[in-house]
Protein backbone atom coordinates (compact mmCIF):
# COMPACT_ATOMS: atom_id res chain seq x y z
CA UNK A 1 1.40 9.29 50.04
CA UNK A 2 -0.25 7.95 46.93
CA UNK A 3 0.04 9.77 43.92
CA UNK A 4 -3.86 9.15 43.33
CA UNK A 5 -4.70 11.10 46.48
CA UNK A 6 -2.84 14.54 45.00
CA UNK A 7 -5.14 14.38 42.54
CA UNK A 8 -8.44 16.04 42.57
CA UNK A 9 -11.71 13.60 42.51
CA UNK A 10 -13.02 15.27 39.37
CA UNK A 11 -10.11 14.77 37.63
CA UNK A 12 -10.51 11.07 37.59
CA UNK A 13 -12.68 10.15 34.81
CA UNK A 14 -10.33 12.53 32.62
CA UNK A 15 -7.45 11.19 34.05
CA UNK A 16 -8.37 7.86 33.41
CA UNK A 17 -9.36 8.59 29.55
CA UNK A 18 -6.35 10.82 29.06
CA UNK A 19 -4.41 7.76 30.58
CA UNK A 20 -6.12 5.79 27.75
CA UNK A 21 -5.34 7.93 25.19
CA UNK A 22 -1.80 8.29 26.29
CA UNK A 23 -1.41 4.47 26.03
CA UNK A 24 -2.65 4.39 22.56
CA UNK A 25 -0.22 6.53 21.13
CA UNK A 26 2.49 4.73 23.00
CA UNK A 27 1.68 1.34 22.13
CA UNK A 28 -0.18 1.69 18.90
CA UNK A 29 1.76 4.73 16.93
CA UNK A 30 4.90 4.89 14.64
CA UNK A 31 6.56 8.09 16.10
CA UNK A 32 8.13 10.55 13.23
CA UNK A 33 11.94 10.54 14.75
CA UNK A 34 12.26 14.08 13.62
CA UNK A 35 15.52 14.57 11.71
CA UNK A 36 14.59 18.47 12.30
CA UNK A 37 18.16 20.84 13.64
CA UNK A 38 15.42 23.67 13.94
CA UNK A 39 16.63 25.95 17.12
CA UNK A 40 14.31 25.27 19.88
CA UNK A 41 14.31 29.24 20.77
CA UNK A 42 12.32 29.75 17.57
CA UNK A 43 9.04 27.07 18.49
CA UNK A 44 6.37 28.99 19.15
CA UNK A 45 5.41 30.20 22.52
CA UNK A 46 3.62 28.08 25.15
CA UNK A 47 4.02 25.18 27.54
CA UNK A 48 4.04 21.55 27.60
CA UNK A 49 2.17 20.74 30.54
CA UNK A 50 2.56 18.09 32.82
CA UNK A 51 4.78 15.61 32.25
CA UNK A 52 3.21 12.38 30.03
CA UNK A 53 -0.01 14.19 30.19
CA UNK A 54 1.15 17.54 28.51
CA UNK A 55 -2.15 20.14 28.55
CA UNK A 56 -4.06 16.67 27.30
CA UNK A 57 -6.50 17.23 31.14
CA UNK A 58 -7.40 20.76 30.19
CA UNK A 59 -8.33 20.23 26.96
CA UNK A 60 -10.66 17.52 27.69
CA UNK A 61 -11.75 19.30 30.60
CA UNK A 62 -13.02 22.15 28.79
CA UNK A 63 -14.85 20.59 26.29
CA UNK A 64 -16.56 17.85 29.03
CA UNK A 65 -17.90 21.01 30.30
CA UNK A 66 -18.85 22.29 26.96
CA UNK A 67 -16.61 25.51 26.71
CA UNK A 68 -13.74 24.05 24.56
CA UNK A 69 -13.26 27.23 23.31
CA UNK A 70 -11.72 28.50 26.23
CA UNK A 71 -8.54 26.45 25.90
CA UNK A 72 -8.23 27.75 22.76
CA UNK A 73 -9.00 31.55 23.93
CA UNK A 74 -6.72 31.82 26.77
CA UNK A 75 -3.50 30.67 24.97
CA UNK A 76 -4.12 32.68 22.07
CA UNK A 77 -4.68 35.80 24.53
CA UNK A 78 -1.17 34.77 26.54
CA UNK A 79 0.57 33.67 23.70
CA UNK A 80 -0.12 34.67 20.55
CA UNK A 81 -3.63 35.55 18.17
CA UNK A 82 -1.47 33.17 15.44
CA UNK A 83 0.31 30.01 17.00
CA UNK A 84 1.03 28.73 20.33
CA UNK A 85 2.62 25.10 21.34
CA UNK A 86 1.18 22.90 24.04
CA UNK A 87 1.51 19.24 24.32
CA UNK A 88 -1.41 17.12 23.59
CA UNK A 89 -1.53 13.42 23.71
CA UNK A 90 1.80 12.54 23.91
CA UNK A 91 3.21 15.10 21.50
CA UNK A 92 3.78 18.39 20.31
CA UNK A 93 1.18 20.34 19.02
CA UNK A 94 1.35 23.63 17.15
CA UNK A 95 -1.84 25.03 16.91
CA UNK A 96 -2.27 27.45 14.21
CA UNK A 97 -5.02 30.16 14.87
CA UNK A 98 -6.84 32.58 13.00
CA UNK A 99 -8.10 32.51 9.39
CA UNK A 100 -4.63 32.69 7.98
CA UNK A 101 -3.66 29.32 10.38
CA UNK A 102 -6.62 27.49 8.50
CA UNK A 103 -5.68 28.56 5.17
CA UNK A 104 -2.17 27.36 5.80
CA UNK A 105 -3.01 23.92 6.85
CA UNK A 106 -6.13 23.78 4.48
CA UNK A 107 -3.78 25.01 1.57
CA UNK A 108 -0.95 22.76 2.32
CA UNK A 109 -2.56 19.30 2.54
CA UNK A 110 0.22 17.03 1.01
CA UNK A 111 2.82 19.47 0.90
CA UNK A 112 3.85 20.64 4.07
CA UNK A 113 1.45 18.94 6.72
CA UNK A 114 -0.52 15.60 6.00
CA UNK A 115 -3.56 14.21 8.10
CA UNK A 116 -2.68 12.51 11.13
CA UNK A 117 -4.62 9.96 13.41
CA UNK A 118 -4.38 7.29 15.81
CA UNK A 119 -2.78 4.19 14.84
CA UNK A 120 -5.67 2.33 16.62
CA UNK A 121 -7.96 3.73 14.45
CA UNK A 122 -6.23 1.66 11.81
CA UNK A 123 -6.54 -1.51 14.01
CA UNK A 124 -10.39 -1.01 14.08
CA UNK A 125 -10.11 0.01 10.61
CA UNK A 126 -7.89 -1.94 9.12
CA UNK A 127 -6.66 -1.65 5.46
CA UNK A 128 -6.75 -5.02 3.65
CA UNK A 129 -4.31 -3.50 0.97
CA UNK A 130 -1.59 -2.89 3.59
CA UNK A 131 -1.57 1.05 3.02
CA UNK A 132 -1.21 3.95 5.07
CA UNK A 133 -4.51 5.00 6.13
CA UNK A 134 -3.19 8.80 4.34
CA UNK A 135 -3.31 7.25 0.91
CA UNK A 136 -6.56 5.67 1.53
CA UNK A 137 -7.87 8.93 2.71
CA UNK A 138 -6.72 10.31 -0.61
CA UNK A 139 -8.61 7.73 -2.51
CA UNK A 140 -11.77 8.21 -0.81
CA UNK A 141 -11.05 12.15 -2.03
CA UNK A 142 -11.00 10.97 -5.75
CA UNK A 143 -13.64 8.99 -5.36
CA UNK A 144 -16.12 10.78 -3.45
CA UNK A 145 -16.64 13.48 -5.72
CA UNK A 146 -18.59 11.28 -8.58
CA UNK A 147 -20.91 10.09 -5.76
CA UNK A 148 -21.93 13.68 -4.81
CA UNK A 149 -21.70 15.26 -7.80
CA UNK A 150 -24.55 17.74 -8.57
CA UNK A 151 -26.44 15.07 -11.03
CA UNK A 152 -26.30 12.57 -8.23
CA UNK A 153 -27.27 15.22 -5.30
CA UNK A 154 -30.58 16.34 -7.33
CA UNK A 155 -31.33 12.35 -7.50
CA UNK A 156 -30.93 12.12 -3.75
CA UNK A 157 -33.82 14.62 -2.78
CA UNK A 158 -36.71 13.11 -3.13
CA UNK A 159 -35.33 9.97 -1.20
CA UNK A 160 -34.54 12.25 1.38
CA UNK A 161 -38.05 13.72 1.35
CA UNK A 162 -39.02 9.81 1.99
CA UNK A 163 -37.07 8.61 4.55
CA UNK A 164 -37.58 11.79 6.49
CA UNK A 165 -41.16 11.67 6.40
CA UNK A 166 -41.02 7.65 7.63
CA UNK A 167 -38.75 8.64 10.28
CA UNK A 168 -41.18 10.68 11.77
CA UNK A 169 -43.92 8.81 11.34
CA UNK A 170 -42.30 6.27 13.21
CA UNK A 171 -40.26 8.01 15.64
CA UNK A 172 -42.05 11.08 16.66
CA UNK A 173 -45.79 10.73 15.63
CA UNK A 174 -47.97 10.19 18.31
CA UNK A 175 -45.31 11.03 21.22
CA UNK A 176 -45.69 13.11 23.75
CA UNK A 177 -42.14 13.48 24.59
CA UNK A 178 -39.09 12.64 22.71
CA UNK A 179 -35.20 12.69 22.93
CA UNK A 180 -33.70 14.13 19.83
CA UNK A 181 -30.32 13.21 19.98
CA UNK A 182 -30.29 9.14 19.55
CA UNK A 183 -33.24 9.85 16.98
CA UNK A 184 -31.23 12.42 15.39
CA UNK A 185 -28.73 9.86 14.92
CA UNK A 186 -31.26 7.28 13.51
CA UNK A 187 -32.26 9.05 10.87
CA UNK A 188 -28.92 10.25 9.58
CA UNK A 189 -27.68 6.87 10.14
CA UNK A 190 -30.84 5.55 8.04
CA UNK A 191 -30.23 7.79 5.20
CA UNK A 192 -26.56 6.47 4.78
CA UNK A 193 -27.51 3.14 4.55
CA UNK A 194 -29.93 3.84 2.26
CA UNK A 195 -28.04 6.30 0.09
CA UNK A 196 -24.86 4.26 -0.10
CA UNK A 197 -26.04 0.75 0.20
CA UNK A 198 -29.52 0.83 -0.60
CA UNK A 199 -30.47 -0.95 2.71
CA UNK A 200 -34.07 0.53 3.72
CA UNK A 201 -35.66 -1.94 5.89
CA UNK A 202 -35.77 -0.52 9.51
CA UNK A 203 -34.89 -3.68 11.04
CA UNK A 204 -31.84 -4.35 9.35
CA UNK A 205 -30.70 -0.62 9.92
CA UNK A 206 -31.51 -1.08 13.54
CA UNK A 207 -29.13 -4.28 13.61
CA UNK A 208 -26.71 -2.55 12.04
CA UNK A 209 -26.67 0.44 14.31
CA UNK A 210 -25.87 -1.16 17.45
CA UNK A 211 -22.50 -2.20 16.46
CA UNK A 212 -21.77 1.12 15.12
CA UNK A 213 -22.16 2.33 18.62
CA UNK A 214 -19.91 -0.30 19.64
CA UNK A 215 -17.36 0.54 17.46
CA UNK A 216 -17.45 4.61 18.06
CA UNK A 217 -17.24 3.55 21.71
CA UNK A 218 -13.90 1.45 20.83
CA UNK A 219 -12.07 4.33 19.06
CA UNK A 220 -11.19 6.18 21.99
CA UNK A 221 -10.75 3.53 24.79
CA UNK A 222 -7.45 1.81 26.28
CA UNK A 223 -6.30 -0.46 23.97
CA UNK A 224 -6.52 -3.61 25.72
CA UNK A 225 -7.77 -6.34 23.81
CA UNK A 226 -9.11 -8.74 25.95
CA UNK A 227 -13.10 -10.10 26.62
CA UNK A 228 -15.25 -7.31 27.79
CA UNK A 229 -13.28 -4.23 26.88
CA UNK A 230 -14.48 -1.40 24.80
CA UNK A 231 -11.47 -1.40 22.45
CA UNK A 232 -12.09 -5.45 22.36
CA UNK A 233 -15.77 -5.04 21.54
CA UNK A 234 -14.97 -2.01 18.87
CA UNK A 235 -12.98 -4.59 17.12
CA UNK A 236 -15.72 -7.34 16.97
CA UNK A 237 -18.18 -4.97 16.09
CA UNK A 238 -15.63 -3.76 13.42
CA UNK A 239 -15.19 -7.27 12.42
CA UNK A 240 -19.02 -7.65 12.17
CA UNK A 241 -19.99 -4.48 10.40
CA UNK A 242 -17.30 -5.57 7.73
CA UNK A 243 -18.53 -8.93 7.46
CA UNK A 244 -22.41 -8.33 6.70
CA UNK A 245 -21.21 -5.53 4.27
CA UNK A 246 -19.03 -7.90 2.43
CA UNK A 247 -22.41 -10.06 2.25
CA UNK A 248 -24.20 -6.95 1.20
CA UNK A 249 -20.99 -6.74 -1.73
CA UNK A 250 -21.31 -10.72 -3.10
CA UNK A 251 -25.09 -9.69 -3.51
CA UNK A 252 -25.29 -6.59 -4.85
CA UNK A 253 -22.34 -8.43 -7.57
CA UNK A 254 -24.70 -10.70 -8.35
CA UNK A 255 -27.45 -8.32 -8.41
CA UNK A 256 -25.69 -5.99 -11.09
CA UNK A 257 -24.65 -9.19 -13.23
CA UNK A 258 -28.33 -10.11 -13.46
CA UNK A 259 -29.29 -6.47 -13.70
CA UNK A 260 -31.66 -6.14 -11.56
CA UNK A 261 -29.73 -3.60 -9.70
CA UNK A 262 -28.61 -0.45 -11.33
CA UNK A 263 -24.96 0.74 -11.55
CA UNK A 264 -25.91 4.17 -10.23
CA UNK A 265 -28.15 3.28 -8.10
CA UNK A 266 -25.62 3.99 -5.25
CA UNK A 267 -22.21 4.73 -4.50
CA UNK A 268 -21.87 0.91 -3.70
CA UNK A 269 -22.78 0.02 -7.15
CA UNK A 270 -20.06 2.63 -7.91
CA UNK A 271 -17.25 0.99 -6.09
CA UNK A 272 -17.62 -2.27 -7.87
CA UNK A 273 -17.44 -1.28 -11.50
CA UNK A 274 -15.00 1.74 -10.64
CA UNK A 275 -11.61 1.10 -11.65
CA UNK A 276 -8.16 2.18 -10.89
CA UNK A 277 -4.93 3.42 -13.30
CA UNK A 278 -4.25 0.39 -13.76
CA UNK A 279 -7.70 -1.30 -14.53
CA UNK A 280 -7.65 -3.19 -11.52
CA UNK A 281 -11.07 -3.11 -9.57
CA UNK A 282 -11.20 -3.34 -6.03
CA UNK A 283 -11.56 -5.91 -3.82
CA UNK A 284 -15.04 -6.72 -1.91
CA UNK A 285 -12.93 -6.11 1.38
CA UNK A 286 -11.16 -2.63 0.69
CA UNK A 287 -14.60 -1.76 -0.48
CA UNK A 288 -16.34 -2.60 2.64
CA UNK A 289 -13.78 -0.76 4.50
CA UNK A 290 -14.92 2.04 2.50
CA UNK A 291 -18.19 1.95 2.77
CA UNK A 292 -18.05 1.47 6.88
CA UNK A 293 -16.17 4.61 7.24
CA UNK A 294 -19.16 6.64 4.90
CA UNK A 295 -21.51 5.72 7.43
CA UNK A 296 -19.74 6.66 10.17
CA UNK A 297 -18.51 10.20 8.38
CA UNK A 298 -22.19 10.51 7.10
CA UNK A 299 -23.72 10.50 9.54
CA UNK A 300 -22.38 11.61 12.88
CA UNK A 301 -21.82 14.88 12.13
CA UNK A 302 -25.14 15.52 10.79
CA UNK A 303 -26.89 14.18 13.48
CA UNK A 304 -25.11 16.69 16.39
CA UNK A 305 -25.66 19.74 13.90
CA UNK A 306 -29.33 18.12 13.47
CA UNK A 307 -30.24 18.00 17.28
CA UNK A 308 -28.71 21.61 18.17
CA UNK A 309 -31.39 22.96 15.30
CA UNK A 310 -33.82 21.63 17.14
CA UNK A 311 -31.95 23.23 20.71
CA UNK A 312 -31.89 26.87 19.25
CA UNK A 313 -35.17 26.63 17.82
CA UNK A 314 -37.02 25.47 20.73
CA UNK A 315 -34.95 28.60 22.49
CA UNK A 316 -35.74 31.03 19.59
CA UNK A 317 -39.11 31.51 18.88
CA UNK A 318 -38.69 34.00 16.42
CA UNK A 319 -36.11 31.99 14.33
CA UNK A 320 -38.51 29.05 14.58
CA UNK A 321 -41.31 31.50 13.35
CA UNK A 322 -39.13 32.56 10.64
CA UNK A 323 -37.76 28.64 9.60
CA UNK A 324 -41.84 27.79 9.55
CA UNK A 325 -42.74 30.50 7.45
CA UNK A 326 -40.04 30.12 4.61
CA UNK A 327 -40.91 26.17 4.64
CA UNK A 328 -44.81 26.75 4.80
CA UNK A 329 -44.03 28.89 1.41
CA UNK A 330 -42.29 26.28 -0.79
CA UNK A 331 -45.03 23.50 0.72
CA UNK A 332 -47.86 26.28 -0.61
CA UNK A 333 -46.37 25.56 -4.29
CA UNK A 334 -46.18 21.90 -4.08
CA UNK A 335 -49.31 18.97 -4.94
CA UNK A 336 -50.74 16.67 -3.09
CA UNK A 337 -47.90 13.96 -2.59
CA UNK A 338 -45.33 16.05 -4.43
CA UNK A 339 -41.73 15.44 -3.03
CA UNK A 340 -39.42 18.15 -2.90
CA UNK A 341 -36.62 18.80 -5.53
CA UNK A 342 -33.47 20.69 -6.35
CA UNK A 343 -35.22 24.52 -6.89
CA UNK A 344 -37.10 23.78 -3.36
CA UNK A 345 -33.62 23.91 -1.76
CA UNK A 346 -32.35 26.55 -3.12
CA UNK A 347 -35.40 28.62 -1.61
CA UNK A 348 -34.31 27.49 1.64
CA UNK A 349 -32.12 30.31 2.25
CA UNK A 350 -33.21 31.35 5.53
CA UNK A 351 -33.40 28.30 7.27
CA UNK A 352 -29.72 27.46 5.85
CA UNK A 353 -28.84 30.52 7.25
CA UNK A 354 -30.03 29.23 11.17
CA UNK A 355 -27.97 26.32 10.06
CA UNK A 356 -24.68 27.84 9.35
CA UNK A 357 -25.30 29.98 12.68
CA UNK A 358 -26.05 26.95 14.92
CA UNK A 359 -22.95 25.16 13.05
CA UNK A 360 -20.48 28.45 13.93
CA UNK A 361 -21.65 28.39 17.58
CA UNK A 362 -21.84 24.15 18.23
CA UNK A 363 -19.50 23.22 15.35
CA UNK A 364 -19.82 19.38 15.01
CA UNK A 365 -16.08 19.22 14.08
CA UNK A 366 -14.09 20.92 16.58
CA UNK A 367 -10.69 21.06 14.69
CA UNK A 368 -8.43 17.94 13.56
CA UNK A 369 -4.56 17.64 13.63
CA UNK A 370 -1.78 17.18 10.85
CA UNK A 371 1.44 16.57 10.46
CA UNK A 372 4.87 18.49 9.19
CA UNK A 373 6.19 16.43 6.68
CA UNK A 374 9.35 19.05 7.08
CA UNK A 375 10.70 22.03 8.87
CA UNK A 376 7.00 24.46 8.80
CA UNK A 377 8.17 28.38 9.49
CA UNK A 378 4.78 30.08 10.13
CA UNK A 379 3.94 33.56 11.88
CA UNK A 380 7.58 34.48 12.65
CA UNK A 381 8.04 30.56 14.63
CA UNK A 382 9.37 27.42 13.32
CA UNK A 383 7.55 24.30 13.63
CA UNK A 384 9.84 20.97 13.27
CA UNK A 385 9.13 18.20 10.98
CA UNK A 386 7.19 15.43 12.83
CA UNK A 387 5.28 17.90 15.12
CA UNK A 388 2.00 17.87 14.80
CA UNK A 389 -0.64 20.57 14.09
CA UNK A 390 -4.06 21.43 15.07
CA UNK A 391 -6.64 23.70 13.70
CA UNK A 392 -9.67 24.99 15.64
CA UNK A 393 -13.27 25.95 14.87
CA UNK A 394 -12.63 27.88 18.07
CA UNK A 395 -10.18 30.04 17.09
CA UNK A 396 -12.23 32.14 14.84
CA UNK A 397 -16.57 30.88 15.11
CA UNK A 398 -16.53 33.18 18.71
CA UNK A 399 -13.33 35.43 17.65
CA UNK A 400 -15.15 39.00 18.22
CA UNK A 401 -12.73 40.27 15.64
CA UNK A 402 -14.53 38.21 12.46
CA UNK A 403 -17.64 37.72 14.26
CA UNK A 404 -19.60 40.76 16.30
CA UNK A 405 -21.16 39.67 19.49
CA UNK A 406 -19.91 36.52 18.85
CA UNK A 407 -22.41 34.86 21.54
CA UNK A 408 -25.23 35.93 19.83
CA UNK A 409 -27.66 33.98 17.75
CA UNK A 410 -27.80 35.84 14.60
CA UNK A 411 -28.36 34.36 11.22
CA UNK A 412 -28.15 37.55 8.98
CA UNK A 413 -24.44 37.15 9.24
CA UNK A 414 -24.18 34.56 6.67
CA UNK A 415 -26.30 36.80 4.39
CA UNK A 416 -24.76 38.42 1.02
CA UNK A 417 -21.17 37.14 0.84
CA UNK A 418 -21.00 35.99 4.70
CA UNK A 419 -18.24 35.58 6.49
CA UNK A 420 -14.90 36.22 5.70
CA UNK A 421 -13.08 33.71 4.10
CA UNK A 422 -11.26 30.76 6.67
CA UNK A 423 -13.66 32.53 9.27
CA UNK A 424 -16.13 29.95 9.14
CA UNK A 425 -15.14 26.73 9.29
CA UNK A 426 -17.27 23.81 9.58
CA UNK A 427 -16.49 21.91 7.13
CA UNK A 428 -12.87 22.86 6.70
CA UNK A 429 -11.71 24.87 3.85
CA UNK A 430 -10.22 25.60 0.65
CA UNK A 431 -8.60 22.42 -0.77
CA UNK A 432 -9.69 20.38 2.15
CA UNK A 433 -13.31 21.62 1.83
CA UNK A 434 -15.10 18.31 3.14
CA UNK A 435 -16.40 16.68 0.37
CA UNK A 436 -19.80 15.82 1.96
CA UNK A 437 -20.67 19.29 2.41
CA UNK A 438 -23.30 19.63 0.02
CA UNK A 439 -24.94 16.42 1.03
CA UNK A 440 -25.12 17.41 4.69
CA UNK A 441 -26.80 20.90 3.44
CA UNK A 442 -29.52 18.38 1.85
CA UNK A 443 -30.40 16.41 4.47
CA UNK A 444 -30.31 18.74 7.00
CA UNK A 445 -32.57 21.14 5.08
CA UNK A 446 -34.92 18.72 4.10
CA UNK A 447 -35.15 17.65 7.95
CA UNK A 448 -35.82 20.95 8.66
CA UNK A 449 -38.78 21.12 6.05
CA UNK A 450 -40.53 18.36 7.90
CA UNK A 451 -40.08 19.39 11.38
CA UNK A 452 -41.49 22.89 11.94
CA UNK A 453 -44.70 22.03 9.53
CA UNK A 454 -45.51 19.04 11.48
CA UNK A 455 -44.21 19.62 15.12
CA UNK A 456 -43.83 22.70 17.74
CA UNK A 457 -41.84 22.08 21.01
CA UNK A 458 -40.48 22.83 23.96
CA UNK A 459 -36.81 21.44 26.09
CA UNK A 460 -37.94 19.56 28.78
CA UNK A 461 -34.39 20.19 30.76
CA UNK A 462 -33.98 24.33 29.98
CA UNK A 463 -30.37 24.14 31.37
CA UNK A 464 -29.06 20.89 30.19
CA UNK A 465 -25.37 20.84 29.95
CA UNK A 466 -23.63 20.42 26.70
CA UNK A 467 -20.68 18.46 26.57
CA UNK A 468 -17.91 17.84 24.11
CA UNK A 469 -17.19 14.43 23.48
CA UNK A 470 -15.55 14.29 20.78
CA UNK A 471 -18.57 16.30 19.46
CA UNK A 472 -20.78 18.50 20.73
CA UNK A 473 -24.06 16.75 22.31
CA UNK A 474 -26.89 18.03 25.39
CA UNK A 475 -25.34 15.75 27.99
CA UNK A 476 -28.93 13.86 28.35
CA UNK A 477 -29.85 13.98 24.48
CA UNK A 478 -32.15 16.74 24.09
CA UNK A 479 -35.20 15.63 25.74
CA UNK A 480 -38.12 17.73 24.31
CA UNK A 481 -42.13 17.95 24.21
CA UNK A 482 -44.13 17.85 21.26
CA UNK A 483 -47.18 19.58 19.93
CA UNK A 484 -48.47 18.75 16.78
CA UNK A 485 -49.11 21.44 14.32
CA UNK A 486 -51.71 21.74 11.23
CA UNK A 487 -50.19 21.49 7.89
């Protein structure tokens, strides 16, 4: 018999991504040869799986059908609340559980565990200075921070306020029916551009944005590069993207010579006249490496956490009433044509509350994996060096024991001091707090301020089906009808 036929029809399209994924790691990663003589009767409890395959089906499966929690949940109940092994992708994962498994990894970022990724990633994003994507990672770190500092975050509000307001007037003014999710994405998208490379023409952000679908649509596929595959057409688009930024670069170096752009006025400006230990500056291609992996970080994210907002508040009356009231108040205080600032944020407290609630229940980040740089003991089980490790927003955001009635929508939660500390964690934690954090709160917020004045409305599709790939989106976008409101 054919080994295709044993396997259940609706296990194909995960078989053949897991397949895909499989082949990555095999052809595309540098295995750790662990050098590790821990006893294998101390790894934590668990299985491996199938062979090849490990528990790689299951996980996918669960989040395709938008409950990714649930791999998460059963292990931890037939395992143990702290660590459990499975195989995932070719390897060994230890999955750490539980607000003292976050702190761990969170704490112990270039000490014990380091971040770990696809090779192939690095073949879409290549590094023109020939080092490991870890090191660049820990660049972008030190650089980040001068970008979103608090001076710079204040500056970014009112252009917030701007592009938000020409987003809907172009993209939901005047409809009658809308689907949030792509539009989600085009504003967030927008705002990067504009934010980081001062590129505010709709047209060019539209021509840009194709490509960057191309390119997320390369980063998970089989790895054959040949005409008409999606890893082959994530490269070109790669190649592309890169290409028209270094344009974008040689301009914006002229433009600063001449001075008629500013050296603040974005973190592209930045980049150019930063320097490192050595004085060096870098190069116009390491720079538009950096700047294509901004937009994609600053904007994906934003835009699932964005479009499940609107989900929850089309559900929730009440909460909508509630977000509508506390925006209506700070719009009472402001003139005719006056944007919104700093102290108008900072009122926002209830409607960042419905944020952090939607964000615990459809995390945009699910969890991401590590590495043991050596021999890890943790919860009474060793974990050899070379394995790798995975923390999960699922472990805790519907955990009964930190959260009560864990399904429900409740906002009040993240009142007073909140949740308990490596609870809640959407944008990692501790050390490895993300960085963006604070500019996500912005332009969500300020999203959020435009919305419920101008529009009510209603899901078109009251059961649609979320699904989890790689993050969480209504499998047919969110389609949703509007009603104008009086402001």
């Amino acid at each position: 018999m054919e080994p295709m036929l044993l396997i259940p029809l609706f296990l194909v399209p995960s078989l053949v991504l897991v397949t895909s994924l499989y082949f990555i790691f095999i052809f595309s990663s540098n295995k750790s040869l662990s050098s590790s003589d821990v006893d294998p009767s101390s790894y934590p409890p668990g299985k491996t799986g199938w062979p090849v395959f490990g528990e790689t089906i299951e996980f996918l499966n669960t989040a395709r059908k938008g409950v990714p929690e649930i791999f998460i949940r059963e292990r931890m109940k037939k395992y143990s609340k702290d660590i459990f092994r499975t195989s995932l992708l070719g390897e060994s994962v230890a999955v750490l559980c539980g607000p003292a498994g976050n702190k761990f990894l969170f704490s112990n970022e270039n000490k014990l565990v380091v971040a770990w990724w696809p090779k192939t990633v690095e073949k879409i994003f290549p590094s023109p200075s020939n080092i490991s994507g870890q090191a660049e990672a820990k660049k972008m770190r030190k650089l980040l921070p001068q970008f979103l500092k608090p001076e710079a975050l204040h500056r970014y509000i009112p252009i917030m306020d701007r592009v938000v307001m020409q987003h809907l007037d172009r993209e939901w003014d005047n409809k009658k029916e809308i689907t949030v999710f792509p539009l989600a994405k085009n504003y967030t998208f927008g705002l990067a551009c504009h934010l980081f490379v001062s590129i505010d023409d709709p047209a060019r952000i539209q021509e840009l944005g194709k490509p960057f679908g191309d390119l997320a649509g390369g980063l998970l596929s089989f790895p054959i590069d040949l005409p008409g595959t999606a890893f082959n057409i994530g490269i070109k688009a790669s190649k592309y993207i890169r290409n028209e930024l270094v344009k974008i670069i040689k301009q914006r170096k002229i433009d600063l010579e001449e001075k008629t752009a500013l050296p603040t006025q974005d973190i592209l400006s930045y980049m150019l006249l930063a320097v490192d230990d050595d004085g060096n500056f870098m190069d116009e291609l390491d720079i538009a490496n950096k700047i294509l992996g901004l937009l994609i970080g600053g904007h994906d994210t934003a835009s699932a956490a964005i479009t499940f907002i609107v989900k929850y508040l089309a559900e929730l009356p009440y909460v909508y009433d509630g977000v509508r009231k506390e925006q209506m108040e700070i719009a009472s205080t402001k003139g005719p044509g006056e944007l919104l600032n700093w102290d108008d944020i900072q009122k926002m407290k209830y409607s960042w509350n419905v944020a952090c609630e939607v964000m615990r229940l459809a995390p945009p980040l699910q969890g991401a994996f590590r590495e043991a740089i050596g021999d890890i003991s943790f919860g009474g089980f060793s974990v050899p060096k070379g394995w790798k490790l995975y923390w999960s927003a699922h472990s805790t955001h519907k955990n009964a024991k930190y959260f009560s009635e864990p399904e429900k929508f409740d906002p009040t939660r993240f009142e007073g001091n909140g949740p308990a500390p490596y609870t809640y964690i959407p944008f990692g934690g501790g050390p490895r707090m993300c960085p963006g954090k604070e500019y996500a709160r912005l332009e969500i917020l300020v999203f959020m301020y435009h919305v419920v004045r101008r529009y009510k409305w209603e899901k078109i599709l009251p059961d649609e089906k979320i699904v989890v790939d790689p993050m969480p989106a209504p499998a047919k976008g969110l389609p949703i009808r509007l009603q104008s409101q009086v402001i």
